[in-house]
Protein backbone atom coordinates (compact mmCIF):
# COMPACT_ATOMS: atom_id res chain seq x y z
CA UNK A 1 0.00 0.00 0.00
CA UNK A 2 2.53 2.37 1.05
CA UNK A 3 5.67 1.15 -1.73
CA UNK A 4 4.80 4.08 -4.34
CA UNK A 5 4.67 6.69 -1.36
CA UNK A 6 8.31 5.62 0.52
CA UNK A 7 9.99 4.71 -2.98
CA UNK A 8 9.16 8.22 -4.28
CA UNK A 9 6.90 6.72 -7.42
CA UNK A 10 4.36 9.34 -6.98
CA UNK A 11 3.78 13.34 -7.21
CA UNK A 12 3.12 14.26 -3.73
CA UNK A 13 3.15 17.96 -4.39
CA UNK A 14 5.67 18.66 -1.52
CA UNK A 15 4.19 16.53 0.93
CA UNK A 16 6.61 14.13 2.78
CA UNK A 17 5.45 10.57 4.67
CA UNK A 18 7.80 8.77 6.84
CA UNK A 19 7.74 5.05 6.38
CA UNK A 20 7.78 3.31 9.40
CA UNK A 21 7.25 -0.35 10.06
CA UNK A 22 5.70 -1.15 13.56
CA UNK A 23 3.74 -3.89 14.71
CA UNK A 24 -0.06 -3.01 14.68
CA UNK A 25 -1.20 -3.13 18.72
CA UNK A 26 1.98 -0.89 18.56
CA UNK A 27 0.62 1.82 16.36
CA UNK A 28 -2.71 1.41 18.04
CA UNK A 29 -1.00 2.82 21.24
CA UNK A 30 0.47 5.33 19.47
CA UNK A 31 -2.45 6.74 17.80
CA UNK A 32 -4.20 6.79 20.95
CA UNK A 33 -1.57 9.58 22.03
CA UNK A 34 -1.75 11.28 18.84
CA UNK A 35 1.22 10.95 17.78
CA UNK A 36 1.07 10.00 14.60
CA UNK A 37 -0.87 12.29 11.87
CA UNK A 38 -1.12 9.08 9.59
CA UNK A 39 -1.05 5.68 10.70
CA UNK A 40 -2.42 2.20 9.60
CA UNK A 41 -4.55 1.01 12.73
CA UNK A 42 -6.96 -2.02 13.75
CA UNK A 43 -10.75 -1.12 13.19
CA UNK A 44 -11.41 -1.80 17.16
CA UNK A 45 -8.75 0.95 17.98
CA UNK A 46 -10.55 3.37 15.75
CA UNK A 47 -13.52 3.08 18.19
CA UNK A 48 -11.35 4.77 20.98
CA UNK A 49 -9.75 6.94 18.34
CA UNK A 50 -12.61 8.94 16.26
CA UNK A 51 -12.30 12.26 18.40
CA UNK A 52 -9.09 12.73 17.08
CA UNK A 53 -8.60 11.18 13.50
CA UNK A 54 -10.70 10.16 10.77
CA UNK A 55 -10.58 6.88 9.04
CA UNK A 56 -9.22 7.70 5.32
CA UNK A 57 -11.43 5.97 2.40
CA UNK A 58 -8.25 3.84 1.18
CA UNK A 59 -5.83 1.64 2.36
CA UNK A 60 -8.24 -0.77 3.92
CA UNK A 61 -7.74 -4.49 4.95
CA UNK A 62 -11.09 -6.61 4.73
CA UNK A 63 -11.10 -10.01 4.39
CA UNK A 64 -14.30 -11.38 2.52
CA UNK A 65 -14.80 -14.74 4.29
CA UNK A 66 -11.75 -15.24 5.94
CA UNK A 67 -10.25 -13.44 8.61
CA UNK A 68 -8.64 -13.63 11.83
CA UNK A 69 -8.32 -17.85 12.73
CA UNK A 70 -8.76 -19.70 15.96
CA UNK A 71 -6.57 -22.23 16.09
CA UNK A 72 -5.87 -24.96 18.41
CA UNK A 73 -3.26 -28.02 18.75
CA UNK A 74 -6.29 -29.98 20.02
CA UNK A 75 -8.94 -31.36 17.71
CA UNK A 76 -12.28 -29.09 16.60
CA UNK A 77 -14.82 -29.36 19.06
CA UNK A 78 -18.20 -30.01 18.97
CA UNK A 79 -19.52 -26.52 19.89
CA UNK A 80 -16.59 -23.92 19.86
CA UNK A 81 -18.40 -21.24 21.02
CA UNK A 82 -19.41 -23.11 23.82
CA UNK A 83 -15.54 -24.86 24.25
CA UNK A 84 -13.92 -21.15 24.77
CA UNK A 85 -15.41 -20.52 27.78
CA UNK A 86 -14.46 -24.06 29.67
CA UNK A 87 -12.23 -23.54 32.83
CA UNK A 88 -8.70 -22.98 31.73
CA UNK A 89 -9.10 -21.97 28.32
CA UNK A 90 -6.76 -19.40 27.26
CA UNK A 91 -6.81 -17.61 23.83
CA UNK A 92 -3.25 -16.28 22.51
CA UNK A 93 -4.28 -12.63 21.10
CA UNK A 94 -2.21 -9.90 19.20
CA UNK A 95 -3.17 -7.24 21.54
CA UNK A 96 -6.54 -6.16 22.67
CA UNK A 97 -7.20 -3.10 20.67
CA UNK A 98 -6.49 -5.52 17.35
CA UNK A 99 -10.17 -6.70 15.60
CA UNK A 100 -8.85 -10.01 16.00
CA UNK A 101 -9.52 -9.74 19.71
CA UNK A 102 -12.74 -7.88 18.94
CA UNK A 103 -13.95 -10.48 16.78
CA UNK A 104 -13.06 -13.28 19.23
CA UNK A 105 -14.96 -11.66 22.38
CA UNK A 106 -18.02 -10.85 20.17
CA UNK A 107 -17.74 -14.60 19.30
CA UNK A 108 -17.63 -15.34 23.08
CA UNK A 109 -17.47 -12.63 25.78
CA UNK A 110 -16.34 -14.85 28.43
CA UNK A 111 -13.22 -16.17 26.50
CA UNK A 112 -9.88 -16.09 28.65
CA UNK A 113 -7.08 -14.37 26.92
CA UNK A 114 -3.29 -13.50 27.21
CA UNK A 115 -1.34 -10.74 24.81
CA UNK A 116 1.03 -12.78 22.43
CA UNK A 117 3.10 -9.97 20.23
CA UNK A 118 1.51 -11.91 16.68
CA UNK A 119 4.81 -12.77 15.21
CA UNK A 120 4.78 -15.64 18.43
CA UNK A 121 1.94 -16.86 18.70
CA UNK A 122 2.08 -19.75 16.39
CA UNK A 123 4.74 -20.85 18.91
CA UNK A 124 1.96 -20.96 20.98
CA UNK A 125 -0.87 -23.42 18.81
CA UNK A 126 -0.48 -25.06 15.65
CA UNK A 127 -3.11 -25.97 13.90
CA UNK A 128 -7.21 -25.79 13.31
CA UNK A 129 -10.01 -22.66 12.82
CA UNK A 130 -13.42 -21.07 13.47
CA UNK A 131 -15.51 -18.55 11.84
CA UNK A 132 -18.42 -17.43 12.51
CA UNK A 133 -18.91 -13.17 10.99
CA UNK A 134 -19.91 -14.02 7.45
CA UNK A 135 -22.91 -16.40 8.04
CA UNK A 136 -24.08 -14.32 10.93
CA UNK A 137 -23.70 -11.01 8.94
CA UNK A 138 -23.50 -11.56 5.39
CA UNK A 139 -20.64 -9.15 5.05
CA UNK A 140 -16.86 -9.19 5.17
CA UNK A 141 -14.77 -8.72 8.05
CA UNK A 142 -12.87 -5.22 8.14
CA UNK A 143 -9.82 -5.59 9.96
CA UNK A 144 -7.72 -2.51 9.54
CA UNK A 145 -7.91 0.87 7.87
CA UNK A 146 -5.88 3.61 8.00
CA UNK A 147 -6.80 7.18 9.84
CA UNK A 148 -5.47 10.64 9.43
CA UNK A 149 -5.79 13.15 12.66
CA UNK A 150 -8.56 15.73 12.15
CA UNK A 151 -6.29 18.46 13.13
CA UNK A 152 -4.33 18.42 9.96
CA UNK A 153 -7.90 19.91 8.60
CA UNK A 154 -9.91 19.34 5.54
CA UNK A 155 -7.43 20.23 2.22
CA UNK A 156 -4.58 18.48 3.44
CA UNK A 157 -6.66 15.21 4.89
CA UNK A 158 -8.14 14.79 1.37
CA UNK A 159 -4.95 15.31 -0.21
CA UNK A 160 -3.18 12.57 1.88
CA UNK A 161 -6.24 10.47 1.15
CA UNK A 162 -5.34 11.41 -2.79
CA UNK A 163 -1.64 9.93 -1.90
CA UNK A 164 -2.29 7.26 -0.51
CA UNK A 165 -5.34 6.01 -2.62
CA UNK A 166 -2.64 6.65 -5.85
CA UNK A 167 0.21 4.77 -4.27
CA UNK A 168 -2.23 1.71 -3.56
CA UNK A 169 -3.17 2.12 -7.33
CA UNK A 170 0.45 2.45 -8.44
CA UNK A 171 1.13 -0.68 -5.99
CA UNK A 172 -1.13 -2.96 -8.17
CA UNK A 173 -0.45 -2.24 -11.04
CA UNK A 174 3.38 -2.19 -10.37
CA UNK A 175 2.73 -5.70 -8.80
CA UNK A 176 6.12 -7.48 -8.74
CA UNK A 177 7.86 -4.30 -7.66
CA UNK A 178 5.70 -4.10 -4.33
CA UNK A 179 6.08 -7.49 -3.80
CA UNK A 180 9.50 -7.12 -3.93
CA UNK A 181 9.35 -4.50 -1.74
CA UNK A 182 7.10 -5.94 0.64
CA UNK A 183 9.06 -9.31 0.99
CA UNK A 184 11.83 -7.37 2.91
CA UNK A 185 9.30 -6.96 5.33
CA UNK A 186 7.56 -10.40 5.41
CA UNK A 187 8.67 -11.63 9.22
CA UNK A 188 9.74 -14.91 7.55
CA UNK A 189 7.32 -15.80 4.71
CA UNK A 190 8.27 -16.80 1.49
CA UNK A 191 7.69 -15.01 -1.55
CA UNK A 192 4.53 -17.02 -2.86
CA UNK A 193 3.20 -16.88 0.56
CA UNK A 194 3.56 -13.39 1.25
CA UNK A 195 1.85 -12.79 -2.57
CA UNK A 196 -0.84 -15.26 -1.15
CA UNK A 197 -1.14 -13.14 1.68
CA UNK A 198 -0.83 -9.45 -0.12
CA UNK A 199 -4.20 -11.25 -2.49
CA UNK A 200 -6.36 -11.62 0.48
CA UNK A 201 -6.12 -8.14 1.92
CA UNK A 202 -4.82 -6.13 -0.46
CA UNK A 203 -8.27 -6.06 -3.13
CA UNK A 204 -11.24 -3.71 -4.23
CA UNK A 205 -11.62 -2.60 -0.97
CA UNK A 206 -7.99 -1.55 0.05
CA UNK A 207 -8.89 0.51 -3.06
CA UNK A 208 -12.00 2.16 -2.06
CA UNK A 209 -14.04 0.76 0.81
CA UNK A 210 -17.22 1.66 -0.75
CA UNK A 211 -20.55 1.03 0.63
CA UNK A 212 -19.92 -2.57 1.27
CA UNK A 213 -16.85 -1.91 3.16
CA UNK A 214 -18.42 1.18 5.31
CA UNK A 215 -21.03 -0.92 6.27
CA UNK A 216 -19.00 -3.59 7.47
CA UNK A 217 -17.04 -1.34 9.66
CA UNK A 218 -20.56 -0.04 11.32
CA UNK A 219 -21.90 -3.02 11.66
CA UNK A 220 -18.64 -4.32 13.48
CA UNK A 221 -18.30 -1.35 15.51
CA UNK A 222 -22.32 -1.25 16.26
CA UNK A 223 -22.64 -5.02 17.31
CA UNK A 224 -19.81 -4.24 19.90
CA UNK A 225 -21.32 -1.49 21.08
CA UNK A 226 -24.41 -3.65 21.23
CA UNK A 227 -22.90 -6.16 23.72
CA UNK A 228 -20.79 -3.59 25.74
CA UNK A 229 -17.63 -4.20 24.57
CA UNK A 230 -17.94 -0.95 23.68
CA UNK A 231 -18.47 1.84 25.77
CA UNK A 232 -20.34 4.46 23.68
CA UNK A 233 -21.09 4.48 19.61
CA UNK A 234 -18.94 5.39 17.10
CA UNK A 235 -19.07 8.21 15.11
CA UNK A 236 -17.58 7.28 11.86
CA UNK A 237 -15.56 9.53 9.54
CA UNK A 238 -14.27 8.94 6.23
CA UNK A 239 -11.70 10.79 4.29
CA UNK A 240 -11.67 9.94 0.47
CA UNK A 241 -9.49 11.54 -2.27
CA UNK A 242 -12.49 12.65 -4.33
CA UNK A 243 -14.55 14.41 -1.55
C-alpha cells in the first residue's frame, strides 16, 4: 500500500510521509496519544480513536470470508463457542485493541485471553479454525484501515487520502515491484506466501471501501457497542481523495 509513497513513485506535491514499520497493537497505542498524523490502525482501535482522526477511504484491509483464525493443537470441538469458555481456556491474542480480539470476544465474551506480540503466537498453537462473521452477517470482516488526525484539517486530509489512494493504485499495477518491496518486510514468509497473503487483503476494498466496506465497519463497531464491549457508539468519519 505504502511502496509508491516511501519509494518516491508518486507526485506528492511537496508533501513528505515517513515510512515506518511497527507492529499493529503498537501503532494502536500510538495513535491513541496522537502521535502519529497518519497511521495504519486495527478497526477496534478506531472506536477509541474517532475524536481525534478520521478513518481515510483507502488503504483498507477486509477479508471477505476469511479473517482472523482460531486455532488450536487440540482437535475441533463439537460446539466452539461453547468450548472457549471451559475452565482454563486461554486464547493467545495480538493485543486487545487488534479486531482479531474484537472479533473473538463478540464470538464469546467470556473467552480467557493473554497478549502474544503476533509474530509468536504460532509458537503458541499449531493448527485448526473457526468462523463465525460471514454467516451471521453476510458481510466481510474489516480488519484494519488507515486514519489521518482531524487536526491536519480538511485540504490536506483529502490530499493525503489522494496519496495514498494513488500509491495503492500504483502498488497494483506495479505488482512485482511491491512485492518485492514488501518481501523485505515479510517476518519470515516466502515469496509465494507473502503474494498469497498481499491477495487476500490487499483487493477492491484496500482501493475504495465503498458502501460494502463502510457498512462492514458499522456493523462491526455497532454489534460491539451492542454487547458492551464498547463503551459508547462510534461516530464514523471517512476521508476519500475525491470528496
Amino acid at each position: 500500500m505504502f511502496w509508491a509513497l516511501a519509494a518516491g513513485r508518486i507526485d506528492t506535491d511537496g508533501r513528505r510521509y515517513v515510512h515506518e514499520l511497527g507492529d499493529i497493537e503498537s501503532l494502536n497505542r500510538r495513535a491513541l496519544s496522537g502521535e502519529l498524523e497518519v497511521t495504519a490502525v486495527s478497526l477496534h482501535a478506531y472506536a477509541y480513536l474517532a475524536d481525534r482522526y478520521a478513518l481515510l477511504a483507502h488503504g483498507a484491509s477486509i477479508g471477505d470470508r476469511y479473517g482472523p483464525r482460531l486455532v488450536s493443537v487440540a482437535p475441533r470441538p463439537a460446539e466452539p463457542r461453547t468450548a472457549l469458555a471451559a475452565p482454563g481456556r486461554i486464547v493467545a491474542v495480538p493485543g486487545e485493541l487488534t479486531t482479531a480480539f474484537l472479533a473473538l470476544k463478540l464470538y464469546q465474551p467470556a473467552v480467557r485471553h493473554v497478549v502474544v506480540p503476533f509474530d509468536e503466537i504460532e509458537d503458541y498453537v499449531l493448527a485448526g479454525r473457526a468462523d463465525a462473521w460471514h454467516a451471521e452477517t453476510g458481510l466481510p470482516l474489516p480488519l484494519g484501515g488507515n486514519v489521518v488526525r482531524r487536526d491536519l484539517g480538511e485540504t490536506l486530509m483529502r490530499d493525503i487520502a489522494r496519496d495514498l489512494k494513488a500509491s495503492i493504485e500504483y502498488g497494483l499495477t506495479h505488482r512485482a515491484e511491491a512485492l518485492a518491496h514488501a518481501s523485505a518486510y515479510s517476518r519470515g514468509l516466502d515469496t509465494a506466501r507473502t503474494d498469497r497473503f498481499i491477495g487476500m487483503y490487499v483487493n477492491d476494498y484496500t482501493v475504495d471501501y465503498g458502501a460494502t466496506g463502510r457498512r462492514a465497519v458499522a456493523e462491526l463497531l455497532e454489534r460491539a457497542h451492542r454487547v458492551g464491549l464498547l463503551a459508547a457508539p462510534v461516530n464514523l468519519r471517512f476521508v476519500a481523495a475525491g470528496d
